[in-house]
Protein backbone atom coordinates (compact mmCIF):
# COMPACT_ATOMS: atom_id res chain seq x y z
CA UNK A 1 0.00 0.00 0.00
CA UNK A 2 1.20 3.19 -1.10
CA UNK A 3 1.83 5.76 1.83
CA UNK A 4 0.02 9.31 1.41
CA UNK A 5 3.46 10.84 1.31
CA UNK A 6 4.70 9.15 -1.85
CA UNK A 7 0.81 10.28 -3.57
CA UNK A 8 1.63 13.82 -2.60
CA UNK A 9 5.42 13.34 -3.84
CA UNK A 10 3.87 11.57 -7.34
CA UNK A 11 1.35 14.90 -7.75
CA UNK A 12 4.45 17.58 -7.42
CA UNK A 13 6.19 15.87 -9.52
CA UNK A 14 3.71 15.43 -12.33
CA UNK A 15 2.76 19.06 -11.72
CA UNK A 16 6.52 20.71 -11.75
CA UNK A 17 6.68 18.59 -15.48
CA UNK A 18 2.90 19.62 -16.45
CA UNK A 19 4.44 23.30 -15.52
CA UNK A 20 7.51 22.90 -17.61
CA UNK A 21 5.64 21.70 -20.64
CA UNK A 22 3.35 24.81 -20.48
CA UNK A 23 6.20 26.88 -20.15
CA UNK A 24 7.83 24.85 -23.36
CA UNK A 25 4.75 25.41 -25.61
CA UNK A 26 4.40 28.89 -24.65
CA UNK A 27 8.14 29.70 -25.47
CA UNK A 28 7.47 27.64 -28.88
CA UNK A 29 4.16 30.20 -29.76
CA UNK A 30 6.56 33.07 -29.07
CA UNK A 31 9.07 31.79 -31.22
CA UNK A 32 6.81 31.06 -33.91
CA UNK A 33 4.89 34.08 -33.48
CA UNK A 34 7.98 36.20 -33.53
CA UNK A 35 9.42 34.32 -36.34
CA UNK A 36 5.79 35.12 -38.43
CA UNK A 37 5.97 38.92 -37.58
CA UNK A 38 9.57 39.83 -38.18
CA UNK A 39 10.39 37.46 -41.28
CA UNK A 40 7.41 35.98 -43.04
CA UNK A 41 4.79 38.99 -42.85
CA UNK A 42 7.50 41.16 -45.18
CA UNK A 43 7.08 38.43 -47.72
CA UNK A 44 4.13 37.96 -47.98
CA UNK A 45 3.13 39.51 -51.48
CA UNK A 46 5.97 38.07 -52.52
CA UNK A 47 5.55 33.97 -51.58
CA UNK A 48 2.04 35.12 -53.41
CA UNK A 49 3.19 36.03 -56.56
CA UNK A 50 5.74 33.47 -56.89
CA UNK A 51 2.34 31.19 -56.32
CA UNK A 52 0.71 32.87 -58.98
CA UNK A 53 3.75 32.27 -61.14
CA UNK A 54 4.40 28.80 -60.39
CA UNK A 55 1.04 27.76 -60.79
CA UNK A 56 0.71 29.93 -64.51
CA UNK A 57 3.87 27.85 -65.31
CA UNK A 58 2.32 24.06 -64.01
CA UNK A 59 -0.65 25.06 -66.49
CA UNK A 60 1.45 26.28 -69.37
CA UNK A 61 3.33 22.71 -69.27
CA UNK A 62 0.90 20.63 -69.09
CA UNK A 63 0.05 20.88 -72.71
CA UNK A 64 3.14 18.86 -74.78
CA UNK A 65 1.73 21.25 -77.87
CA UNK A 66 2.28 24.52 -76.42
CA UNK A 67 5.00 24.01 -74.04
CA UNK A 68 7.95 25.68 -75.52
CA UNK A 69 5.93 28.35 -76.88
CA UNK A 70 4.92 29.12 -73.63
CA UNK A 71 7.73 29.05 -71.65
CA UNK A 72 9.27 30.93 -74.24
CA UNK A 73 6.32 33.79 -73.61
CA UNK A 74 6.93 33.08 -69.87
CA UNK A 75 10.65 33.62 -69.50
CA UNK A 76 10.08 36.90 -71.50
CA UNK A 77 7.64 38.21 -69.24
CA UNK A 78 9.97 37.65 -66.38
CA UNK A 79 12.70 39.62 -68.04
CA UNK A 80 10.41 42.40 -68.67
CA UNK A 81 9.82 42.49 -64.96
C-alpha cells in the first residue's frame, strides 16, 4: 500500500513537469509568433506572386503542344519584370 506521502510526492512531480511543458509550448508560440511577424509577414506579397507564377507555369506545361511556346512567352515576361 502506497503511503500518502509518496501520492503527494507523485502529484508535485507530475505538476513541476505539467508546468515545464506549459512553459515549453508557450516559449514555442513566441518563437513562432515572432518568427511570423519579423520574417514571413515582409514576404508575404511576394511567396504570393511566386504562387501565382508557379502555378501559370504548371498550367502552361501541361500541354506537350504549347510548351515551348509558352515558356518561351513566360521567360520573356519575367525579363520584362
Amino acid at each position: 500500500m502506497i503511503g500518502y506521502g509518496s501520492e503527494c510526492h507523485i502529484f508535485k512531480e507530475c505538476l513541476a513537469r505539467l508546468v515545464k511543458l506549459c512553459h515549453m509550448r508557450i516559449l514555442m508560440f513566441q518563437t513562432v509568433h515572432f518568427i511570423e511577424e519579423e520574417f514571413l509577414s515582409h514576404y508575404t506579397d511576394e511567396i504570393r506572386e511566386t504562387a501565382g507564377m508557379v502555378n501559370v507555369l504548371a498550367k502552361i506545361a501541361r500541354n506537350d503542344n504549347t510548351r515551348a511556346l509558352g515558356l518561351h512567352i513566360f521567360d520573356a515576361h519575367l525579363l520584362k519584370q
